[in-house]
Protein backbone atom coordinates (compact mmCIF):
# COMPACT_ATOMS: atom_id res chain seq x y z
CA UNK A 1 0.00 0.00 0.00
CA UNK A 2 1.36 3.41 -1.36
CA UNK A 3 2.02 6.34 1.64
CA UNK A 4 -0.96 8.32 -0.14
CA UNK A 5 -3.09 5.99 0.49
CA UNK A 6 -2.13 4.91 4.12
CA UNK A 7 -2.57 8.72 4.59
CA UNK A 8 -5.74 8.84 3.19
CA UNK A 9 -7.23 5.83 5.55
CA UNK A 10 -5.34 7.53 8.45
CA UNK A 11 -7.55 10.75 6.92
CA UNK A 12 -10.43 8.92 7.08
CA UNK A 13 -10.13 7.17 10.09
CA UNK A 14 -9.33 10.24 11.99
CA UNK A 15 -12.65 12.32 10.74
CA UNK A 16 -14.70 9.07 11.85
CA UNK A 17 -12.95 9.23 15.52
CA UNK A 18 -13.90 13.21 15.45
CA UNK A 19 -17.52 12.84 14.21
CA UNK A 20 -18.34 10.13 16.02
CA UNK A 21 -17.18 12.32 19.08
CA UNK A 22 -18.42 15.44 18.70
CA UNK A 23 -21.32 14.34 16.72
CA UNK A 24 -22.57 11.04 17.84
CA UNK A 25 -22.00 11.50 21.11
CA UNK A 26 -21.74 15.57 21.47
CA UNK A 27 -25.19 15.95 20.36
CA UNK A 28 -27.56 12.73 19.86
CA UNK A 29 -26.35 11.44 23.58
CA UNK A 30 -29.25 13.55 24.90
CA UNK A 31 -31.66 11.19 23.15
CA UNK A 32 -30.76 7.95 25.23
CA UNK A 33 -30.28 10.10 28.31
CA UNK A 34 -33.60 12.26 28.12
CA UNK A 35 -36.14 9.37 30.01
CA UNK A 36 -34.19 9.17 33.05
CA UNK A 37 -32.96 13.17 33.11
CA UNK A 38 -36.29 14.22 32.78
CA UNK A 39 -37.53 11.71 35.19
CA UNK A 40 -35.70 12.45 38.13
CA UNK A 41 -36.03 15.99 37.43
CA UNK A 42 -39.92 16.01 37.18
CA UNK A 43 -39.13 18.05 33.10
CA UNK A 44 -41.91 18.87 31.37
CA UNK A 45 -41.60 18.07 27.90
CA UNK A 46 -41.16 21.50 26.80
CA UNK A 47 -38.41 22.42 28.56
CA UNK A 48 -36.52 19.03 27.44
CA UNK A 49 -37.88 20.28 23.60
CA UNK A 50 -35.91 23.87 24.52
CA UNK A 51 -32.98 22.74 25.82
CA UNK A 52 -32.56 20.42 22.37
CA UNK A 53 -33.20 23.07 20.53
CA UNK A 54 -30.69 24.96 22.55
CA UNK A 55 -28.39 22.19 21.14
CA UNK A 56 -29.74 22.62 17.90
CA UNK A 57 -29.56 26.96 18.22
CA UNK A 58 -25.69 26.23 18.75
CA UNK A 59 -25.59 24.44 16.24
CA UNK A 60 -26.75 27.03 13.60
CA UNK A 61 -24.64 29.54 15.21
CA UNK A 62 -21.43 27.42 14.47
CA UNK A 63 -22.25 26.94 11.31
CA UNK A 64 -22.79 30.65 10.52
CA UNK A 65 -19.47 31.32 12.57
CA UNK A 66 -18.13 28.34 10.33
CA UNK A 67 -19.09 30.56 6.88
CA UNK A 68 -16.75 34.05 8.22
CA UNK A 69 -13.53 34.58 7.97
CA UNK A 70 -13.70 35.15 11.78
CA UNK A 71 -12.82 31.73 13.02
CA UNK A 72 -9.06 31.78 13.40
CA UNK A 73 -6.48 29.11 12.74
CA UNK A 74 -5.92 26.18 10.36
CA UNK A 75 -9.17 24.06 10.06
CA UNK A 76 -7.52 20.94 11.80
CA UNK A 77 -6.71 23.74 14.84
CA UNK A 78 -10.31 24.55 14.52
CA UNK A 79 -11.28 20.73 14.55
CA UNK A 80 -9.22 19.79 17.75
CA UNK A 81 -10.62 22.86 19.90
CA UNK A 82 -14.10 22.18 18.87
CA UNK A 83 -13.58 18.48 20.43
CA UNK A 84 -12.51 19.81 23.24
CA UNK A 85 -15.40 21.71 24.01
CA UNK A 86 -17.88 19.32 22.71
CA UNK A 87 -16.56 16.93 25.33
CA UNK A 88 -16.14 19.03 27.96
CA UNK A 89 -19.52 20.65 27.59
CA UNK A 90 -21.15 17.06 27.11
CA UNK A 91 -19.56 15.88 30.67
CA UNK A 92 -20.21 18.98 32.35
CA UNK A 93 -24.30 18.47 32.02
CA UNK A 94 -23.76 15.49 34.49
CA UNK A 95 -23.06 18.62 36.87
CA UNK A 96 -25.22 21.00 36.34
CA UNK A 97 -28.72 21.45 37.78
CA UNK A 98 -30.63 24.34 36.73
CA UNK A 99 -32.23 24.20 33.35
CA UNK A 100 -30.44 27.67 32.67
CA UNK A 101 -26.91 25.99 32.79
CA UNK A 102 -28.61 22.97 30.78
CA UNK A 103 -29.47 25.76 28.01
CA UNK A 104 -26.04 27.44 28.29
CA UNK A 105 -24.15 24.09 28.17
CA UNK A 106 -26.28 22.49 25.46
CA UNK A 107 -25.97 25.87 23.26
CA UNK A 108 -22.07 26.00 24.05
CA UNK A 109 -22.09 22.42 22.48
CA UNK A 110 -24.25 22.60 19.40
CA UNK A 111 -21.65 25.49 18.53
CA UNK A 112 -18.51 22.98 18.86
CA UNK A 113 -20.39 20.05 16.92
CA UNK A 114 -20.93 22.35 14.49
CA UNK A 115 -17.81 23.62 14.13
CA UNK A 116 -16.33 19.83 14.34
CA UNK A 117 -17.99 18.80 11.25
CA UNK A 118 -17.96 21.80 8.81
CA UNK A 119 -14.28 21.71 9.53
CA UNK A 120 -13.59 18.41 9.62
CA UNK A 121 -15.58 18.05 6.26
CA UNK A 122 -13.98 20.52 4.58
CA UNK A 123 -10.43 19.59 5.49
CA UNK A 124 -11.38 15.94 4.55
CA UNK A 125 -13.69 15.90 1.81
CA UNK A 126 -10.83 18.39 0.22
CA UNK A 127 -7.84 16.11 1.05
CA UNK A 128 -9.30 13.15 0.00
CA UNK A 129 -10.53 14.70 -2.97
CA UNK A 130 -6.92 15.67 -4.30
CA UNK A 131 -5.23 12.57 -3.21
CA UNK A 132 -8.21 10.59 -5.59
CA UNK A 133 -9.74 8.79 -2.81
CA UNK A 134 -13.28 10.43 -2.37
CA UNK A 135 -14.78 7.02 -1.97
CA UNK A 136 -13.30 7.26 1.59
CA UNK A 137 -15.92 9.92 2.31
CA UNK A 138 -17.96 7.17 3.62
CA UNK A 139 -15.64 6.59 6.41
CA UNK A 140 -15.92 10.15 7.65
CA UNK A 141 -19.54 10.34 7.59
CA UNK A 142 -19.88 6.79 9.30
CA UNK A 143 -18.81 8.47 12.33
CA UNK A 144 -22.12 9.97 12.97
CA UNK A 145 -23.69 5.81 13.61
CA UNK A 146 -20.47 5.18 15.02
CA UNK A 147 -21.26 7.62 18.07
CA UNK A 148 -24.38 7.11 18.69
CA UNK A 149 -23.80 3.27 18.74
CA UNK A 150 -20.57 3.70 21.07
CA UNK A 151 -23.01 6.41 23.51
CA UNK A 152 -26.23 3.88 23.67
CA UNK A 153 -24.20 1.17 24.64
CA UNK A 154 -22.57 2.93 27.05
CA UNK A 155 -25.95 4.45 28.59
CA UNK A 156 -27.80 1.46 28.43
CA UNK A 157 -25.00 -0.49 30.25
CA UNK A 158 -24.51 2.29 32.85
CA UNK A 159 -28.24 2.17 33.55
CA UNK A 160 -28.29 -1.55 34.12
CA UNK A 161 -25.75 -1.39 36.85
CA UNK A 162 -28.33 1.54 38.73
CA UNK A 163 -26.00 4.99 37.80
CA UNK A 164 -28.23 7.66 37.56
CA UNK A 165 -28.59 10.43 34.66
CA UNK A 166 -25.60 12.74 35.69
CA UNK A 167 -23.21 9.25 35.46
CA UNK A 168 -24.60 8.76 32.02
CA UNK A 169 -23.26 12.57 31.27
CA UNK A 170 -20.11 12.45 33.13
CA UNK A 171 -19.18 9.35 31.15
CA UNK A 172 -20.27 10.05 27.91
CA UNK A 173 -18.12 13.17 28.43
CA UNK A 174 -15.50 10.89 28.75
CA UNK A 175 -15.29 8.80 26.39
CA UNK A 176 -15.77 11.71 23.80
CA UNK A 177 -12.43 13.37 25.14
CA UNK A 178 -10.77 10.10 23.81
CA UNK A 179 -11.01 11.55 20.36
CA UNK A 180 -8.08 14.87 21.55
CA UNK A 181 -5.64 11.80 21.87
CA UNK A 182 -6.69 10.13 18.33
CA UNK A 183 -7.51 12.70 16.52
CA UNK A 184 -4.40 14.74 15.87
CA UNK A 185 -2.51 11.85 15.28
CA UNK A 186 -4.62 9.95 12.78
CA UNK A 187 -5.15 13.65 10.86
CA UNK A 188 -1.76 15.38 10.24
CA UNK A 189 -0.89 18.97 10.56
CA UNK A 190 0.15 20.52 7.02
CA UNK A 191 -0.10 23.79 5.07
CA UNK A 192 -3.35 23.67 3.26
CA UNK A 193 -3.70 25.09 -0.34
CA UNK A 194 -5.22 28.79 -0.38
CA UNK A 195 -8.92 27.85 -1.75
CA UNK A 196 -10.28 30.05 -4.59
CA UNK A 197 -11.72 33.19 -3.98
CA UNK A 198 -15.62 32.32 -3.56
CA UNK A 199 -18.01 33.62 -6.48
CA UNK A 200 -15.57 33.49 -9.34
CA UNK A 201 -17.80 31.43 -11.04
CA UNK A 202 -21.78 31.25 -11.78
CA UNK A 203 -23.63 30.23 -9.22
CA UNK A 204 -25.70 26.74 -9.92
CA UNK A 205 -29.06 26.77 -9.93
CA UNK A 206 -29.59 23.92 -7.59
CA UNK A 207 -28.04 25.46 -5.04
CA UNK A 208 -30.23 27.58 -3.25
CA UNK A 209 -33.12 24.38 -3.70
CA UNK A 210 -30.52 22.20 -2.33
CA UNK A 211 -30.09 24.34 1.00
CA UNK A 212 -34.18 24.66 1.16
CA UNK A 213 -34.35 21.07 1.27
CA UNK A 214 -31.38 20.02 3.64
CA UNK A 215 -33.14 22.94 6.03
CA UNK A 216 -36.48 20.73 5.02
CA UNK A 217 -34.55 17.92 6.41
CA UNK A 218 -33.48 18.95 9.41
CA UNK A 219 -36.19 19.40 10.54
CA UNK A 220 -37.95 16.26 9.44
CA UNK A 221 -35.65 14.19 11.13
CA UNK A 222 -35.04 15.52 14.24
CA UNK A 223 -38.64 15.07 16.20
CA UNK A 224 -37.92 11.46 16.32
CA UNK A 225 -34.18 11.53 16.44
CA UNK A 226 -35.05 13.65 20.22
CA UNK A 227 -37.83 12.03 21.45
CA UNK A 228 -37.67 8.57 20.12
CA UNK A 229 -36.34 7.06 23.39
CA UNK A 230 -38.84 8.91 25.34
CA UNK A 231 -41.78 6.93 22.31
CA UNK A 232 -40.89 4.00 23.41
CA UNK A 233 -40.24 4.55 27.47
CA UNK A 234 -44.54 5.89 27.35
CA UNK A 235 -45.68 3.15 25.52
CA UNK A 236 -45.98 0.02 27.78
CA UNK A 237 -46.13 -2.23 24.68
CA UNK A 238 -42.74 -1.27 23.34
CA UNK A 239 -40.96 -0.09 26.69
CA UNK A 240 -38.82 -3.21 26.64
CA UNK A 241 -37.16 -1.98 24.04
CA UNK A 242 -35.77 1.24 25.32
CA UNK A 243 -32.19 -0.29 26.17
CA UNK A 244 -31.56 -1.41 21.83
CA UNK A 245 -33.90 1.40 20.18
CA UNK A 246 -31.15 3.71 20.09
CA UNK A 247 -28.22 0.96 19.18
CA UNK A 248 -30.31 0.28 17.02
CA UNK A 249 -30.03 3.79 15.08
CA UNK A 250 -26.63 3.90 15.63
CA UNK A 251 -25.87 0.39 14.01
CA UNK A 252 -28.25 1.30 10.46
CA UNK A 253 -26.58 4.65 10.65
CA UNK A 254 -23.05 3.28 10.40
CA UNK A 255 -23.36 1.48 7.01
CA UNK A 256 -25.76 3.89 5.54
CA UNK A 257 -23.64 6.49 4.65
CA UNK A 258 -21.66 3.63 2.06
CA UNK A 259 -24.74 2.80 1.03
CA UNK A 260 -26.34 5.84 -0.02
CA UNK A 261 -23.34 7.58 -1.31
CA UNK A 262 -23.14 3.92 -3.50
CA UNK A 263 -26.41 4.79 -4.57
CA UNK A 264 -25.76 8.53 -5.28
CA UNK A 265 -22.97 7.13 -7.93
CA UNK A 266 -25.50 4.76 -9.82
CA UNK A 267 -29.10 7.10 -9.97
CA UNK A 268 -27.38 10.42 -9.40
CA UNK A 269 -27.17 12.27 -5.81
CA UNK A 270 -30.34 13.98 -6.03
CA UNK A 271 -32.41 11.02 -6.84
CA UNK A 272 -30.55 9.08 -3.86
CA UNK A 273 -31.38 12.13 -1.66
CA UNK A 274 -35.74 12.31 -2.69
CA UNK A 275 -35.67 8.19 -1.53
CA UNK A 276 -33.64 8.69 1.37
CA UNK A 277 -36.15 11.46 2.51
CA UNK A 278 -39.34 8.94 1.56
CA UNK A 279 -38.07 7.01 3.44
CA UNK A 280 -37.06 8.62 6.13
CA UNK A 281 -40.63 9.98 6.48
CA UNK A 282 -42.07 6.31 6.49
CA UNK A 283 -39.86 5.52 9.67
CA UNK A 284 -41.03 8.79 11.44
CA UNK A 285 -44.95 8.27 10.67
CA UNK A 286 -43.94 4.78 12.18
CA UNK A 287 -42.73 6.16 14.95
CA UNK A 288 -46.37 7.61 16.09
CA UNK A 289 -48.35 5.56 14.21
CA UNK A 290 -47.29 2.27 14.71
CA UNK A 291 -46.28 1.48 18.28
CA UNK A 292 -45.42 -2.11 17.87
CA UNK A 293 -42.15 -4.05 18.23
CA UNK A 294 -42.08 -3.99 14.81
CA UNK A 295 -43.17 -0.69 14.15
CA UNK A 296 -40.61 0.70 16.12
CA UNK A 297 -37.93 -1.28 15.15
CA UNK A 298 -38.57 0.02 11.66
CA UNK A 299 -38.64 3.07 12.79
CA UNK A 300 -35.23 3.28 14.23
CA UNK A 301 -33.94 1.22 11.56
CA UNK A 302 -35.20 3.78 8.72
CA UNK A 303 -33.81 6.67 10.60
CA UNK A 304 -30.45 5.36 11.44
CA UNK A 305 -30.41 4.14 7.93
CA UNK A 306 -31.15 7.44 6.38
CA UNK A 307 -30.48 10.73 8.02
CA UNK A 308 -26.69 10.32 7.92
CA UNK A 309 -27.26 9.05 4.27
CA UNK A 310 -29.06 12.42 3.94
CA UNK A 311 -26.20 14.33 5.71
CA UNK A 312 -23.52 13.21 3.54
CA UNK A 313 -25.45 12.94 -0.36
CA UNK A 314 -26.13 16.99 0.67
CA UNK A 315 -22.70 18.04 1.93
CA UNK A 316 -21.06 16.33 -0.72
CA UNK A 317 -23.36 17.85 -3.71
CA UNK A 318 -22.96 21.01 -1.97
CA UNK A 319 -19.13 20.78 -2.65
CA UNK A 320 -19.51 19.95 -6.02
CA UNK A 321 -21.61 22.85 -6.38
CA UNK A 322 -19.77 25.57 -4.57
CA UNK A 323 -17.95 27.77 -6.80
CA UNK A 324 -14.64 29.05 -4.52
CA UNK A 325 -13.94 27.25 -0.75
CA UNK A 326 -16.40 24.77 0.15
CA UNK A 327 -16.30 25.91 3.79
CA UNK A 328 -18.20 28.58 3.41
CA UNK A 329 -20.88 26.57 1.22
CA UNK A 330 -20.45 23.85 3.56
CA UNK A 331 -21.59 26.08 6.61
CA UNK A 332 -24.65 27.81 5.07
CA UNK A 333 -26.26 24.32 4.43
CA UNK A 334 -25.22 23.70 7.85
CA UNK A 335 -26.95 26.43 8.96
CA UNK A 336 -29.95 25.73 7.16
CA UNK A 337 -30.23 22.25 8.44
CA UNK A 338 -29.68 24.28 12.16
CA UNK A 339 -32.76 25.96 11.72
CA UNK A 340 -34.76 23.10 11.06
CA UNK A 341 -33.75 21.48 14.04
CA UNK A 342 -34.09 24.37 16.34
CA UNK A 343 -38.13 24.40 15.35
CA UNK A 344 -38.46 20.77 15.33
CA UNK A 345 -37.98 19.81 19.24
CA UNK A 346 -39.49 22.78 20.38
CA UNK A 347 -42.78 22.43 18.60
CA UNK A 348 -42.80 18.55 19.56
CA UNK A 349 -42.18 19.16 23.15
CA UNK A 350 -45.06 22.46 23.54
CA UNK A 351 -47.52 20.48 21.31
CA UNK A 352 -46.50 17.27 23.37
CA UNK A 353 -47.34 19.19 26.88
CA UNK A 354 -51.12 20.59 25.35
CA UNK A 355 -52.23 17.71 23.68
CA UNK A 356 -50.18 14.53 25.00
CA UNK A 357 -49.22 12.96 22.43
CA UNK A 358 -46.16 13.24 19.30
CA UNK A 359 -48.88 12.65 16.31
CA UNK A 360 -48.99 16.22 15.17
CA UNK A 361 -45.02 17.22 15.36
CA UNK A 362 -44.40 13.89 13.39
CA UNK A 363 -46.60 14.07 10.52
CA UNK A 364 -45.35 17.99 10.55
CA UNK A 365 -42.08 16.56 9.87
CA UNK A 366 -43.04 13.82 7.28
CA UNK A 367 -44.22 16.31 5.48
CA UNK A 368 -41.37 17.97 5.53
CA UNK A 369 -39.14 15.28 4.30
CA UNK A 370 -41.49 14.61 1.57
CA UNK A 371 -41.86 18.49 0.08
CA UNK A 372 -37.78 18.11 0.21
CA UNK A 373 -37.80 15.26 -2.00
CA UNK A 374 -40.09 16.63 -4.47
CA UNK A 375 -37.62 20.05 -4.51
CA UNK A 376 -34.39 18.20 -4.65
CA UNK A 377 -36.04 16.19 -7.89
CA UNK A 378 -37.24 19.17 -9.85
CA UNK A 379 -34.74 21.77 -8.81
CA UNK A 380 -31.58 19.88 -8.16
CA UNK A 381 -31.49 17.05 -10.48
CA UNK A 382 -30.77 19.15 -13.55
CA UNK A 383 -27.68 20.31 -12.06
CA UNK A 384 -26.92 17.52 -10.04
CA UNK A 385 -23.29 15.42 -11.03
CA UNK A 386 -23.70 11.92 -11.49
C-alpha cells in the first residue's frame, strides 16, 4: 500500500474518531439520556424540547461562525478545539442542575459540533478529494452511527448497573475526550492550499433548492431523532425496548452512509437524496403511528439508515456545487439544516405538553421530508453530477 493511500485511511479514520465524538456522542447522547434526566427531574416536555433546541440553536450559530472569515487558525486547529469543548460541555451536564446551565451548556455544544464537522468536512472531503480517494468519504460520515452506537451502549450499560442520569453525562463526556488523543494523530498537521476566492464562477441553480431542502430535512428528522427514546419509554407495549432502540439507530446509521453515497454514484445524488427522505418519512410516521415491536424497530432502523445518508449525499453535492472554498458553502447548508432542528424539538415538546401525544409534530415533519424530495427532484437534479 502506497504512503498516499495509508494517509488517506489515516484521513479517514481520523474524521470518523472526530464525528463520532463530537457528533454522535456531542449531540444525539441527549436522546438515550432524556427518560431518566427528565424523570428524576420532574421536566416537562417543553423544557426538554428547549434545551434540544438549545443544542440545535448552537448548532446554527457554528455553522454561521463556520461561513466568516472570523474563526481563526488552520481548520484541523479549529477541529481539535471544537472536540474539546464538545466533550467538555457534554460531561459537564452530568453537573449541572438548573435548566439555565442545561441551556447554556447544550448551546455552548451545538456550537462545537458544528464547528467539528464543517471543519472536519472541509479539510477531509478536500484532502481526499486531491489525493483521488473520495470514496473514503464514507468513512468520515460513518462516524455519525459510530457515536451514537458507542453512547447507547454505554448508557444502556450504565443504567443496568443503577447509575443515575448525571453518570450517564459524566461518562459520555469521557469517552468523547478520547477523540483529543486520536484525533491529531490519525489527521496530520500541514499547510493547506489557499482555496479560490468564492463567487468566481456562476452560481448553480440547484443550489439555493438544495439548502431549502437540507433545512427541510433537518427538521424532518429531528422530532424522532429527540424524542424517540422517550416513544418507546410511554408506551408500555414497546418499553422493553428502550435499552436497543437507540443501538439500534446507531448500528443502520453506520453502514448507511456507504450505502447511499453507492447509490448517489448509480441514480445520481439527487435522486438518492428524494428516496432517502421517503423514506425517512415512512420511519417517522412509524414512529407515532405504529407502536409495535415492529413498528418501532422500523422506525429506528429507517432513521439510522437514512439521516446520515441524507447528511452526507447533501454536503457532498454542496461541494460539487460551490464555486470558490467549500467551507463557506459547507456552513450555510449547515446552517440551514440548524434551523430546522431548532423548530423541530421545540414544537414537539409544547404540542406534546397541550395535547399529549407526538402525532402532530411527526406528521409535521413527514411532510417535511417529503416536500424536500419533491424540490431536490425538480430543482436539483438538472444540475446535479452523477
Amino acid at each position: 500500500m502506497t504512503s498516499a493511500a495509508v494517509h488517506s485511511r489515516s484521513l479517514a479514520l481520523g474524521a470518523l474518531v472526530a464525528i463520532a465524538a463530537a457528533v454522535g456522542i456531542g449531540r444525539f447522547v441527549y436522546t438515550p439520556i432524556l427518560p431518566p434526566m427528565t424523570a428524576a427531574l420532574g421536566m416537562p416536555k417543553a423544557t426538554a424540547g428547549f434545551i434540544a433546541s438549545a443544542n440545535f440553536l448552537g448548532y446554527l450559530t457554528g455553522a454561521l461562525l463556520a461561513a466568516t472569515p472570523f474563526v481563526p487558525g488552520s481548520r484541523r486547529t479549529g477541529l481539535v478545539a471544537a472536540l474539546a469543548v464538545s466533550a467538555l460541555t457534554t460531561g459537564a451536564m452530568g453537573l449541572a442542575s438548573s435548566t439555565a446551565a442545561f441551556l447554556v451548556l447544550r448551546f455552548v455544544g451545538g456550537v462545537a459540533s458544528a464547528l467539528a464537522l464543517v471543519f472536519a468536512s472541509a479539510l477531509v472531503l478536500d484532502r481526499l478529494a486531491a489525493a483521488g480517494r473520495s470514496q473514503l468519504s464514507a468513512v468520515h460520515f460513518g462516524g455519525v452511527g459510530t457515536g451514537i452506537a458507542i453512547s447507547a451502549a454505554l448508557v444502556s450499560t450504565l443504567m443496568r448497573l443503577g447509575l443515575g442520569w448525571r453518570a450517564l453525562w459524566l461518562a459520555s463526556g469521557g469517552v468523547a475526550l478520547i477523540a483529543l488523543a486520536v484525533v491529531p494523530a490519525l489527521v496530520p498537521d500541514r499547510r493547506e492550499a489557499t482555496a479560490a476566492a468564492a463567487g468566481t464562477g456562476p452560481k448553480p441553480r440547484g443550489l439555493a433548492s438544495l439548502v431549502v431542502a437540507y433545512g427541510l430535512f433537518g427538521f424532518g428528522y429531528v422530532i424522532t431523532a429527540t424524542f424517540l427514546v422517550t416513544i418507546v419509554r410511554g408506551s408500555p407495549d414497546v418499553r422493553p425496548l428502550e435499552p436497543i432502540v437507540w443501538i439500534v439507530v446507531g448500528l443502520t446509521a453506520i453502514p448507511s452512509v456507504a450505502l447511499w453515497t453507492w447509490a448517489g454514484r448509480r441514480v445520481g445524488i439527487a435522486r438518492a437524496f428524494a428516496l432517502a427522505c421517503v423514506l425517512e418519512a415512512l420511519g417517522v410516521a412509524a414512529s407515532v403511528l405504529w407502536i409495535t415491536t415492529p413498528g418501532i424497530l422500523l422506525a429506528a432502523a429507517l432513521l439510522g439508515g437514512t439521516f446520515m445518508g441524507l447528511t452526507a449525499l447533501g454536503l457532498i453535492q454542496g461541494r460539487q456545487l460551490a464555486s470558490g472554498d467549500p467551507r463557506r458553502t459547507l456552513a450555510i447548508m449547515t446552517a440551514a439544516f440548524g434551523v430546522g432542528q431548532i423548530v423541530g424539538p421545540a414544537v414537539a415538546g409544547v404540542v406534546y405538553d397541550a395535547t399529549g401525544s407526538f402525532v402532530a409534530p411527526s406528521l409535521a415533519a413527514v411532510a417535511a421530508l417529503l416536500m424536500g424530495a419533491v424540490l431536490v427532484t425538480a430543482n436539483v437534479a438538472r444540475d446535479s453530477t452523477r
